[in-house]
N, C-alpha and C. Protein backbone atom coordinates (compact mmCIF):
# COMPACT_ATOMS: atom_id res chain seq x y z
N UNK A 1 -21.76 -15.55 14.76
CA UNK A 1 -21.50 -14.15 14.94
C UNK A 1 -22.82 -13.38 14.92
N UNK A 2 -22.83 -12.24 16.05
CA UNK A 2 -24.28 -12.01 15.73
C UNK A 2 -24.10 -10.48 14.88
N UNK A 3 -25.22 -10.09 14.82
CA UNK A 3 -25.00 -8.56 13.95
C UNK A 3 -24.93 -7.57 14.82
N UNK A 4 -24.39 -7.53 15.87
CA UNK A 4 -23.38 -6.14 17.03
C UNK A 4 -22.46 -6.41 16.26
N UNK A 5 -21.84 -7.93 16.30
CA UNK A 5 -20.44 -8.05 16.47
C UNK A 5 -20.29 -7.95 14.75
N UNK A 6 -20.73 -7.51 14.00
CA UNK A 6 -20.35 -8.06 12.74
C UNK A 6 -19.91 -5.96 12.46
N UNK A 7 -21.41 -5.05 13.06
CA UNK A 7 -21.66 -4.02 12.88
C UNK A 7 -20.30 -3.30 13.96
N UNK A 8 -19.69 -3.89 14.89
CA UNK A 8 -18.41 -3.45 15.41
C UNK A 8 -17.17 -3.03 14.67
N UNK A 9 -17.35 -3.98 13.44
CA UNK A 9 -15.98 -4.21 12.75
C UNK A 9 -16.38 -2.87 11.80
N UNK A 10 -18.20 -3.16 10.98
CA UNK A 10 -18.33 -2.59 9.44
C UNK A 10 -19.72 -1.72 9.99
N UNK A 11 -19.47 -0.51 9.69
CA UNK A 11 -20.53 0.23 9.47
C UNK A 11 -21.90 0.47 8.79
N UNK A 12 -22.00 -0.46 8.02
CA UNK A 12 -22.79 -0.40 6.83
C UNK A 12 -22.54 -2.25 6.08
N UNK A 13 -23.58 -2.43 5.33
CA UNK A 13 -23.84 -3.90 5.03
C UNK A 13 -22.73 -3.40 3.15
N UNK A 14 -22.77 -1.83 2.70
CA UNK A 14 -21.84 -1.72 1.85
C UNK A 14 -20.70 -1.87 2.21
N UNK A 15 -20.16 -1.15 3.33
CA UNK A 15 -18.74 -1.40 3.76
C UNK A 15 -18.17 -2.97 4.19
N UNK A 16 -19.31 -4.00 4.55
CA UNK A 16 -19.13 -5.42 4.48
C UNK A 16 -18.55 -5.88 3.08
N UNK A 17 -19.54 -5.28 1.77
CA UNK A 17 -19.17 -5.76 0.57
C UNK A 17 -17.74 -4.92 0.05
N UNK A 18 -17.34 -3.65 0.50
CA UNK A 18 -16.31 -3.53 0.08
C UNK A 18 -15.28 -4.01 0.50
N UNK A 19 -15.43 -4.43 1.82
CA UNK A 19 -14.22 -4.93 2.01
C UNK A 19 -13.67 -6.29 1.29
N UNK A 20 -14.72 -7.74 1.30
CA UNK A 20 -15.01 -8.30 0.44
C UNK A 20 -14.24 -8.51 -0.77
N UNK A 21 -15.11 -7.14 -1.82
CA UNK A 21 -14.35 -7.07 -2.87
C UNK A 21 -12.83 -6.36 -2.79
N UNK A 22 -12.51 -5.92 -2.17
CA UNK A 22 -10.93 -5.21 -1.61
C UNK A 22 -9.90 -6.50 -1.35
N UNK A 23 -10.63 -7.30 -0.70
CA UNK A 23 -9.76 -8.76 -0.23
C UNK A 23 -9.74 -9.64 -1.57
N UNK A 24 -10.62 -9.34 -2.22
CA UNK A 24 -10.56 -10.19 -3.50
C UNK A 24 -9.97 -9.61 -4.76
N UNK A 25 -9.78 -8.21 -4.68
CA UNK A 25 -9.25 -7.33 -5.67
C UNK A 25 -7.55 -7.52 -5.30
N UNK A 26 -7.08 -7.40 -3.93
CA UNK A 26 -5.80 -8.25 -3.58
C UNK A 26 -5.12 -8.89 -4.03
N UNK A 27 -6.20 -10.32 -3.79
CA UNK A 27 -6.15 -11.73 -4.43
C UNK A 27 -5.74 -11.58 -6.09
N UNK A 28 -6.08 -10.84 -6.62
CA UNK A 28 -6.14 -10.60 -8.64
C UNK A 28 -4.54 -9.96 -8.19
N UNK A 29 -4.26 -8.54 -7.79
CA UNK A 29 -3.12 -8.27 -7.54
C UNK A 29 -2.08 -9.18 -7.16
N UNK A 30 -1.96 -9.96 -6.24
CA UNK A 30 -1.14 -10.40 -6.06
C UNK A 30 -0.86 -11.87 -6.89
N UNK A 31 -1.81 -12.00 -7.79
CA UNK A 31 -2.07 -13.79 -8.39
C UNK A 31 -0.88 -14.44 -8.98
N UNK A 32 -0.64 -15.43 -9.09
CA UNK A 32 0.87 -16.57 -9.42
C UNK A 32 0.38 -16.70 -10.85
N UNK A 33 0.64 -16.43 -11.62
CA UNK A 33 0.09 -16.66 -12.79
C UNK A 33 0.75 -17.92 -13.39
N UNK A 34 0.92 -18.80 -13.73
CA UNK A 34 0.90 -20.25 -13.81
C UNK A 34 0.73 -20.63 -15.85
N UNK A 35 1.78 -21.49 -16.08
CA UNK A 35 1.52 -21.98 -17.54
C UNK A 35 2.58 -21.65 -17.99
N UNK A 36 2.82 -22.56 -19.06
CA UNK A 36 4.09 -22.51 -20.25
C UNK A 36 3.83 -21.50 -21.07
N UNK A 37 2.44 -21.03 -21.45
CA UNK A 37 2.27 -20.05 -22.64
C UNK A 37 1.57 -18.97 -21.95
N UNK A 38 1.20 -17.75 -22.23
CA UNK A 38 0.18 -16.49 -21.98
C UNK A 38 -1.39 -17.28 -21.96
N UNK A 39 -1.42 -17.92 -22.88
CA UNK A 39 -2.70 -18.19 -23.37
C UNK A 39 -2.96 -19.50 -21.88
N UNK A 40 -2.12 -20.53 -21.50
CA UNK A 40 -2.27 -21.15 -20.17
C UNK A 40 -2.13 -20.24 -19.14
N UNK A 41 -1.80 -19.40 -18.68
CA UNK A 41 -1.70 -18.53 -17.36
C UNK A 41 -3.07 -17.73 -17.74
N UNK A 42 -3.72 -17.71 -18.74
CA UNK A 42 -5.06 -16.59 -18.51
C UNK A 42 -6.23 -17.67 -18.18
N UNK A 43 -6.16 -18.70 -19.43
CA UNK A 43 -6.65 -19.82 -18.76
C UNK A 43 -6.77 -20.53 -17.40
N UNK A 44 -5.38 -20.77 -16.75
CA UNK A 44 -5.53 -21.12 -15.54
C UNK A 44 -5.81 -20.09 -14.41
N UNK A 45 -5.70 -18.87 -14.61
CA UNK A 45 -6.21 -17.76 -13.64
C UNK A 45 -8.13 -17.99 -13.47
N UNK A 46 -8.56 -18.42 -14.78
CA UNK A 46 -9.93 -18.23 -14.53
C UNK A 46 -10.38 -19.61 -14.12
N UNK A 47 -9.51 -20.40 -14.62
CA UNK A 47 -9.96 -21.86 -13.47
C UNK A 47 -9.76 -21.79 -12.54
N UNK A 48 -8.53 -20.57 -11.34
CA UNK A 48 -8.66 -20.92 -10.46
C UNK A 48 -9.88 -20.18 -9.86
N UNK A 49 -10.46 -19.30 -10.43
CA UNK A 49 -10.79 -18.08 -10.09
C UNK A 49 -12.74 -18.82 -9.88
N UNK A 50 -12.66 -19.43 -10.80
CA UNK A 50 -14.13 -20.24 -11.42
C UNK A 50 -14.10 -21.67 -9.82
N UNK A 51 -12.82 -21.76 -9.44
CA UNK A 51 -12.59 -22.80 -8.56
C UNK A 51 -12.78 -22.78 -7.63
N UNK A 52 -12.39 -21.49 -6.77
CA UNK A 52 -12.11 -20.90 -5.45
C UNK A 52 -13.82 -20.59 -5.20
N UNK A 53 -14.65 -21.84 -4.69
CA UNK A 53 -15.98 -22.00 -4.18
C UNK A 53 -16.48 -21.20 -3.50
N UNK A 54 -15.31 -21.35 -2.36
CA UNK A 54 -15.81 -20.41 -1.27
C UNK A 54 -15.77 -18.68 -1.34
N UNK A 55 -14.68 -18.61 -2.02
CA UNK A 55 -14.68 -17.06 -2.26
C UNK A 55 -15.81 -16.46 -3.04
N UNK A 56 -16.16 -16.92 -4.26
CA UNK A 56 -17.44 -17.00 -5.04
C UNK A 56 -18.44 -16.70 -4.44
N UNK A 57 -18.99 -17.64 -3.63
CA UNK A 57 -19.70 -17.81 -2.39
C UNK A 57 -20.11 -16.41 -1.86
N UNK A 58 -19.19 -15.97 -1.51
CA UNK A 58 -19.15 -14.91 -0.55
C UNK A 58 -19.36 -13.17 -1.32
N UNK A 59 -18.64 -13.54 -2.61
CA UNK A 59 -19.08 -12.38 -3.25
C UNK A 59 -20.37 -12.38 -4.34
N UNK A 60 -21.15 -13.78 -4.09
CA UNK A 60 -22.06 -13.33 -4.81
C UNK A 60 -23.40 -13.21 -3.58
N UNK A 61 -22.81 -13.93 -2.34
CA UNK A 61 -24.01 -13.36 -1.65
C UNK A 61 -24.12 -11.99 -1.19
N UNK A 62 -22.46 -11.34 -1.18
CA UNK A 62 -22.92 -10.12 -0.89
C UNK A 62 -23.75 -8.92 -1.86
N UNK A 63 -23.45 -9.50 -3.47
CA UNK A 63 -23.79 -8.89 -4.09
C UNK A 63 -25.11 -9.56 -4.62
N UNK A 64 -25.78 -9.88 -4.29
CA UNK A 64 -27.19 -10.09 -4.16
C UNK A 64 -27.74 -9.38 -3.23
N UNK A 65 -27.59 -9.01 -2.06
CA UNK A 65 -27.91 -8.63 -0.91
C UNK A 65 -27.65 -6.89 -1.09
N UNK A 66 -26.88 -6.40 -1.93
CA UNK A 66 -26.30 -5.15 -2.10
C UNK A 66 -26.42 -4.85 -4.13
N UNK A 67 -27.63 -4.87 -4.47
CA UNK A 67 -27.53 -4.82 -6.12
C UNK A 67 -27.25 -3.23 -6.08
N UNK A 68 -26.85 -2.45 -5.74
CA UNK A 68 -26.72 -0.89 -5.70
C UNK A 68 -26.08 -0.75 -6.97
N UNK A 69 -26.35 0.33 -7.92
CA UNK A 69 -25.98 0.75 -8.95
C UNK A 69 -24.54 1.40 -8.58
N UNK A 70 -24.40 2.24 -7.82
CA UNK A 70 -23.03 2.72 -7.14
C UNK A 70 -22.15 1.44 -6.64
N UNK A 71 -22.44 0.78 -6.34
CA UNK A 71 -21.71 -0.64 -5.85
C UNK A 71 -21.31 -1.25 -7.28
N UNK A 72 -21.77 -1.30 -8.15
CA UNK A 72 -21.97 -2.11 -9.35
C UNK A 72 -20.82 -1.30 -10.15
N UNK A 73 -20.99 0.19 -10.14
CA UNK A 73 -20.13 0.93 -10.80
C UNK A 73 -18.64 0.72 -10.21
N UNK A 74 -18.79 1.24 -9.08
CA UNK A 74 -17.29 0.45 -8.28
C UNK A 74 -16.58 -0.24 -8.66
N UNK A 75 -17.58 -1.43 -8.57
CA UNK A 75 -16.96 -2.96 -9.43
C UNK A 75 -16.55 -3.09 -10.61
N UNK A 76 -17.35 -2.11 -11.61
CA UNK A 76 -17.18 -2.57 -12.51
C UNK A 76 -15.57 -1.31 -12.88
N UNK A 77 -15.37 -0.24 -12.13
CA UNK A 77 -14.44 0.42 -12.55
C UNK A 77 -12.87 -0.29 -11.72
N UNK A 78 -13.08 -1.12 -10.88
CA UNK A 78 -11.98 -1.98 -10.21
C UNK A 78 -11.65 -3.12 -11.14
N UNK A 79 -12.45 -3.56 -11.51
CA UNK A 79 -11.96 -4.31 -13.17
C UNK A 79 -11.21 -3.54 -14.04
N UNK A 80 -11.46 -2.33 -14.12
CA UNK A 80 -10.55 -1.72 -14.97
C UNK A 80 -9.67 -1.71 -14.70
N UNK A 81 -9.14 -1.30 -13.52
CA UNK A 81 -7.98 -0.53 -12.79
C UNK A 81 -7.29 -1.58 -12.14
N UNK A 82 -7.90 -3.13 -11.50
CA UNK A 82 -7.12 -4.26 -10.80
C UNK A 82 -6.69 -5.17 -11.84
N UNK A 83 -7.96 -5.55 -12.99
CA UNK A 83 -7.79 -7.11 -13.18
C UNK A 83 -7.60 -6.88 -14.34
N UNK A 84 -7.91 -5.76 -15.41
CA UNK A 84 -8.09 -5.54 -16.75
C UNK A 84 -6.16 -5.48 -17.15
N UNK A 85 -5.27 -4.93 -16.29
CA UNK A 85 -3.72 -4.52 -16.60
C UNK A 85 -3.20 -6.29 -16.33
N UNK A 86 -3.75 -7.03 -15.77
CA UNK A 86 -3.00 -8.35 -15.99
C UNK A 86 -2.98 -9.00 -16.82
N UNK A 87 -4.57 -8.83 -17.25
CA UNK A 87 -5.18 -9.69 -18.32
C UNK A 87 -4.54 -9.41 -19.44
N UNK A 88 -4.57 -7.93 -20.08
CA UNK A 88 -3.65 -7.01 -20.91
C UNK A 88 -2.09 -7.27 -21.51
N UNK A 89 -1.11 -7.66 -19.83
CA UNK A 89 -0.35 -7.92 -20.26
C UNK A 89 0.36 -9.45 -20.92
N UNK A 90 -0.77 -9.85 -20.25
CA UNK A 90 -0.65 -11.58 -21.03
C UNK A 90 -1.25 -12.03 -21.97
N UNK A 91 -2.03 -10.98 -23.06
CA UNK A 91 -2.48 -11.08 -24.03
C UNK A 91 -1.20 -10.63 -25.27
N UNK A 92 -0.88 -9.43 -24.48
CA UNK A 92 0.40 -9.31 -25.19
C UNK A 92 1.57 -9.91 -25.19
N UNK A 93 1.71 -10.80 -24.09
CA UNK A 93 2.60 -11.70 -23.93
C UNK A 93 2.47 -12.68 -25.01
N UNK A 94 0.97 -13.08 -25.16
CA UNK A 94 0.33 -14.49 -25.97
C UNK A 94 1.12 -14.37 -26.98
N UNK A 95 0.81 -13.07 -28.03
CA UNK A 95 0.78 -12.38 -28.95
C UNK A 95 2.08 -12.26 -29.23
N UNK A 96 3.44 -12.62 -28.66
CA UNK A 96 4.74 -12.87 -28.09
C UNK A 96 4.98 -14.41 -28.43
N UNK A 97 4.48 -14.71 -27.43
CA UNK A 97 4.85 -16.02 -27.54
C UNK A 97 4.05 -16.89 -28.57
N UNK A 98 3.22 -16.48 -29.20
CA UNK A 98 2.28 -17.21 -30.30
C UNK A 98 1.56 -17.86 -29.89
N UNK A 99 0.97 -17.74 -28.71
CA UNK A 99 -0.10 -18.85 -28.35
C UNK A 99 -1.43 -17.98 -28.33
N UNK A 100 -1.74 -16.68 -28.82
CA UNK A 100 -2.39 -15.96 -28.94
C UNK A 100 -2.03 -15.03 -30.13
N UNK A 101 -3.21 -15.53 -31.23
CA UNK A 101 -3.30 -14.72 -32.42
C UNK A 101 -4.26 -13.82 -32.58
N UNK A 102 -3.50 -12.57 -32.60
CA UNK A 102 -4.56 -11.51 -33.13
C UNK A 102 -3.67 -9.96 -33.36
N UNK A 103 -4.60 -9.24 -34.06
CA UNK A 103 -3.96 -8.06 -34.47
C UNK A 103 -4.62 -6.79 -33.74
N UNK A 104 -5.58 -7.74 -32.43
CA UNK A 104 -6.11 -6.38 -31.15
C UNK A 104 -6.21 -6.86 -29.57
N UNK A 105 -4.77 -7.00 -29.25
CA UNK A 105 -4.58 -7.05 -28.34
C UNK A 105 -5.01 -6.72 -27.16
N UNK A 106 -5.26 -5.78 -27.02
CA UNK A 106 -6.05 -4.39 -26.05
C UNK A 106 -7.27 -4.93 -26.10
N UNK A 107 -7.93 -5.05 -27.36
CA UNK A 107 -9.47 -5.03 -27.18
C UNK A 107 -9.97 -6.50 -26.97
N UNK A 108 -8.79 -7.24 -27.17
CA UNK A 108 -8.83 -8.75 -26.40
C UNK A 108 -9.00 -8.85 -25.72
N UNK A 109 -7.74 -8.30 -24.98
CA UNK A 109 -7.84 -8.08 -22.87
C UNK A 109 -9.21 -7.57 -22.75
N UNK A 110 -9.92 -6.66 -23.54
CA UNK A 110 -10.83 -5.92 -22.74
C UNK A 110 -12.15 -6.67 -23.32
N UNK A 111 -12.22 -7.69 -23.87
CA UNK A 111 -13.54 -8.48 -24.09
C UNK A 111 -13.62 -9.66 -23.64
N UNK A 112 -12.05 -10.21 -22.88
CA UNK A 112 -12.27 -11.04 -21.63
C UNK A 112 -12.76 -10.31 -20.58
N UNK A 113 -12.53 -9.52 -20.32
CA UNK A 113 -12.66 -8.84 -18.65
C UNK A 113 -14.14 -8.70 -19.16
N UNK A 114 -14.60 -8.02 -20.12
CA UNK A 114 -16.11 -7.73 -20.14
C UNK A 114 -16.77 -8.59 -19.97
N UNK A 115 -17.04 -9.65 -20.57
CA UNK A 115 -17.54 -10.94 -21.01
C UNK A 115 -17.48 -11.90 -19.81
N UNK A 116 -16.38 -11.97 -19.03
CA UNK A 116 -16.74 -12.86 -17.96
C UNK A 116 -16.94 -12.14 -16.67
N UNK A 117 -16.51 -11.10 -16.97
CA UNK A 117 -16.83 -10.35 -15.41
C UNK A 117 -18.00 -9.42 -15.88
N UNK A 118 -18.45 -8.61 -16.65
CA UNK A 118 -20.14 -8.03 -16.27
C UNK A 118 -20.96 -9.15 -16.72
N UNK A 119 -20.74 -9.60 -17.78
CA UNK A 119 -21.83 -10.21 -18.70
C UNK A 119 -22.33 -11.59 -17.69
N UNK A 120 -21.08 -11.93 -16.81
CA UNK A 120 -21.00 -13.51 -16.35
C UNK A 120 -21.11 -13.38 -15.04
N UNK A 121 -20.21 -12.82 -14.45
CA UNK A 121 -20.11 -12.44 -13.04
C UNK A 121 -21.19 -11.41 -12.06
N UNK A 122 -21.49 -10.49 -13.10
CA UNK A 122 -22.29 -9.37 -12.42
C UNK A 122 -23.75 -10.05 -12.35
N UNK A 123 -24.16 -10.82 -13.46
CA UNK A 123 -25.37 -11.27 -13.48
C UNK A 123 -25.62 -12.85 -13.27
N UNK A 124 -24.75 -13.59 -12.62
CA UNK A 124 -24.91 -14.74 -12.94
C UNK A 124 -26.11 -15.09 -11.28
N UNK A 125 -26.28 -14.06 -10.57
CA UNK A 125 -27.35 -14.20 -9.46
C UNK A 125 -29.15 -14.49 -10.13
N UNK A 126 -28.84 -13.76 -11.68
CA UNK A 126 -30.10 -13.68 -12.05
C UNK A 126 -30.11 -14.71 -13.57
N UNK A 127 -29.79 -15.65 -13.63
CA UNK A 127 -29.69 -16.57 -14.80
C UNK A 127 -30.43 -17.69 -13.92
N UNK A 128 -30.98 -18.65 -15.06
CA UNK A 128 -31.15 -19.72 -14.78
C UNK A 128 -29.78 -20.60 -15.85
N UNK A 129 -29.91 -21.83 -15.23
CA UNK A 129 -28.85 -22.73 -15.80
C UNK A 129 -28.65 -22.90 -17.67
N UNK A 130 -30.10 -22.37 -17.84
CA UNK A 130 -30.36 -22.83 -19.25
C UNK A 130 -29.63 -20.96 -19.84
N UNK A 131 -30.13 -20.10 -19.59
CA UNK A 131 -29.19 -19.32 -19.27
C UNK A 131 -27.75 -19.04 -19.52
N UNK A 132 -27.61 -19.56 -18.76
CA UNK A 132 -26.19 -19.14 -18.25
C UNK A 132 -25.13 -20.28 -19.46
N UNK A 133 -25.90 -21.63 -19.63
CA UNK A 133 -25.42 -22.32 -20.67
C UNK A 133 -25.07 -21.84 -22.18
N UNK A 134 -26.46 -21.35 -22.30
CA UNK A 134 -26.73 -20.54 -23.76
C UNK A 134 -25.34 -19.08 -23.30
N UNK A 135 -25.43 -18.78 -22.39
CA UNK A 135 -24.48 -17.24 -22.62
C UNK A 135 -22.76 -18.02 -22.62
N UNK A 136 -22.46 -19.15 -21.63
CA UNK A 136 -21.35 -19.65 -21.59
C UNK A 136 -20.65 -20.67 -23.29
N UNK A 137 -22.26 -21.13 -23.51
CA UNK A 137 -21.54 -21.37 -25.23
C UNK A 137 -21.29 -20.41 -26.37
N UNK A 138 -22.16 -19.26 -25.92
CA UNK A 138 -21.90 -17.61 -27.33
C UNK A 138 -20.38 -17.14 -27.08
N UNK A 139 -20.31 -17.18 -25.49
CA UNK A 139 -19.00 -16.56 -24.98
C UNK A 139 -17.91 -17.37 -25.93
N UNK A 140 -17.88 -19.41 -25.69
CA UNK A 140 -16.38 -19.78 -25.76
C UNK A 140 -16.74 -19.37 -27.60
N UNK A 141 -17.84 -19.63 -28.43
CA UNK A 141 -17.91 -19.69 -29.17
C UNK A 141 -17.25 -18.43 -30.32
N UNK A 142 -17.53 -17.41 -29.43
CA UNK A 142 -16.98 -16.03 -29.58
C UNK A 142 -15.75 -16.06 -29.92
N UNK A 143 -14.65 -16.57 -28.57
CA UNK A 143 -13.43 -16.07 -28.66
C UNK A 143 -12.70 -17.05 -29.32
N UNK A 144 -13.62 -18.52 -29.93
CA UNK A 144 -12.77 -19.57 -30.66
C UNK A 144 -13.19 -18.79 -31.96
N UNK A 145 -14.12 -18.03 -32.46
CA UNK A 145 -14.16 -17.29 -33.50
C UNK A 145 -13.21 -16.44 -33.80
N UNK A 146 -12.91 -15.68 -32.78
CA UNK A 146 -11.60 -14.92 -33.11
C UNK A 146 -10.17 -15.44 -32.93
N UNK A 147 -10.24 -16.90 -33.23
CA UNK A 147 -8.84 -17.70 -33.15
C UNK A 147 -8.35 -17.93 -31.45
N UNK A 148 -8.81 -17.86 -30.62
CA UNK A 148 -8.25 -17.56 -28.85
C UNK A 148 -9.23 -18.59 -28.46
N UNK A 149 -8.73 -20.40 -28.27
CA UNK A 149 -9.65 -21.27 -27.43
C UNK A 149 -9.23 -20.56 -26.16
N UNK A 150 -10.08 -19.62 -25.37
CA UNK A 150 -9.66 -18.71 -24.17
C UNK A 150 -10.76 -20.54 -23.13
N UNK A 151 -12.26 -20.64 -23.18
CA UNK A 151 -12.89 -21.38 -22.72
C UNK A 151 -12.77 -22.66 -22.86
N UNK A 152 -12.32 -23.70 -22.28
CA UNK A 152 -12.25 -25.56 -22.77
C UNK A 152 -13.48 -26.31 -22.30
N UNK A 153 -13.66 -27.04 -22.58
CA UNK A 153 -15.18 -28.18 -21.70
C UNK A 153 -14.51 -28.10 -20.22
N UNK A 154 -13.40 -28.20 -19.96
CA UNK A 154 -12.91 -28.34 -18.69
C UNK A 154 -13.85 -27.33 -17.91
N UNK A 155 -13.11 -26.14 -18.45
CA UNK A 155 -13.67 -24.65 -17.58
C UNK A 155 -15.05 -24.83 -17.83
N UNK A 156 -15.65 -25.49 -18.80
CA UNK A 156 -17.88 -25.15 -18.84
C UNK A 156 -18.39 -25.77 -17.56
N UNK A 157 -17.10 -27.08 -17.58
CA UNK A 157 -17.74 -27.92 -16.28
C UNK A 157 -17.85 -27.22 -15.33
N UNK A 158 -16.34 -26.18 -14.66
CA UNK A 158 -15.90 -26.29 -13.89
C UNK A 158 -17.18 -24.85 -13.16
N UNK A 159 -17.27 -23.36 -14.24
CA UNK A 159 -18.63 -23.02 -14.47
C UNK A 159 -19.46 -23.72 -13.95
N UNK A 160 -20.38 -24.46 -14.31
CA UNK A 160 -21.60 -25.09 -14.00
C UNK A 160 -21.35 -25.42 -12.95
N UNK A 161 -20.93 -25.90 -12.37
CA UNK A 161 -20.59 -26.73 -10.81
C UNK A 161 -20.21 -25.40 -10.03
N UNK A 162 -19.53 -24.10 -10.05
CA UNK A 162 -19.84 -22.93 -9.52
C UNK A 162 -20.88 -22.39 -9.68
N UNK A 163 -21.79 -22.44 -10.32
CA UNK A 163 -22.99 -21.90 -10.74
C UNK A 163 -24.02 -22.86 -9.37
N UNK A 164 -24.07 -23.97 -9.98
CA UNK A 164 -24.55 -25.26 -9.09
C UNK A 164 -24.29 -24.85 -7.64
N UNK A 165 -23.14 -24.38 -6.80
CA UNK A 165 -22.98 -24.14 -5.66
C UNK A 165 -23.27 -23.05 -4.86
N UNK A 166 -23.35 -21.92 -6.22
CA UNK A 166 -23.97 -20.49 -5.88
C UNK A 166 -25.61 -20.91 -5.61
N UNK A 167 -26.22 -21.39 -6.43
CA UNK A 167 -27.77 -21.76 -6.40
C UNK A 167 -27.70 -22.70 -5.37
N UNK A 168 -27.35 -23.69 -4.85
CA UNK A 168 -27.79 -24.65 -3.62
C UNK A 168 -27.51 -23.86 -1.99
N UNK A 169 -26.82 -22.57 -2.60
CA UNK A 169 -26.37 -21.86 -1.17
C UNK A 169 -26.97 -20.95 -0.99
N UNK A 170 -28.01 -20.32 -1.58
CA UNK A 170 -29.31 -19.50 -1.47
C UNK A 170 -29.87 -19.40 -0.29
């Protein structure tokens, strides 16, 4: 595709990334949430989410290519408003079904969404592996502190090997 045909569709290399994140903000909206307990459906949302290569792919090259502070804010207020009310309600679900103990529900939901989406997601263009290791063991270490194995070795792998595919596609 050359860049007429790309600039036919999108006006701007931002309006490329919003759309992007719009198709992927969708994707969170519409998600199958999957598992016997709250605590497996939040889990398996971020394995698939940590899984889906190609999509990854695509939103971290655009957001390398587009570090705009206004872009960033966007993002980070579409977490609030797309992905933060799912997360939310399956914490309270956990918290239901007992597979999630705690007495702050809310501020649960809202220190997953922080933690893997700014802390992990927004910056993981600018980590090195050693990095990103050290922040991915404070993280699981974190939320097994507050009683919630939210992270398993499964998901560190599954991490690293997205990490691994973002860096070889540079």
């Amino acid at each position: 595709m050359t860049k007429g045909v790309i600039y036919h569709h999108f006006e701007s290399k931002d309006e490329i990334l919003q759309s992007i994140i719009s198709e992927n903000n969708q994707e969170i909206l519409n998600y199958n949430w999957r598992g016997d307990t709250a605590l497996e459906k939040i889990q398996n949302s971020l394995m698939d989410a940590f899984s889906n290569l190609e999509q990854q792919r695509l939103v971290y090259s655009a957001s390398i290519m587009l570090r705009s502070p206004r872009l960033l804010g966007e993002q980070y207020l579409n977490l609030f408003s797309d992905f933060l009310p799912g997360i939310r309600e399956k914490v309270f679900e956990g918290v239901e079904d007992k597979s999630i103990k705690t007495e702050y529900p809310e501020e649960l939901a809202d220190l997953i969404v922080l933690t893997l989406n700014i802390w992990i997601g927004f910056q993981i263009s600018i980590y090195s592996v050693e990095e990103l290791k050290r922040k991915m063991n404070f993280i699981k270490l974190t939320f097994e502190g507050l009683g919630v194995q939210l992270i398993s070795d499964e998901m560190m792998e599954v991490i690293f090997n997205l990490f691994d595919h973002l860096k070889s596609a540079k």
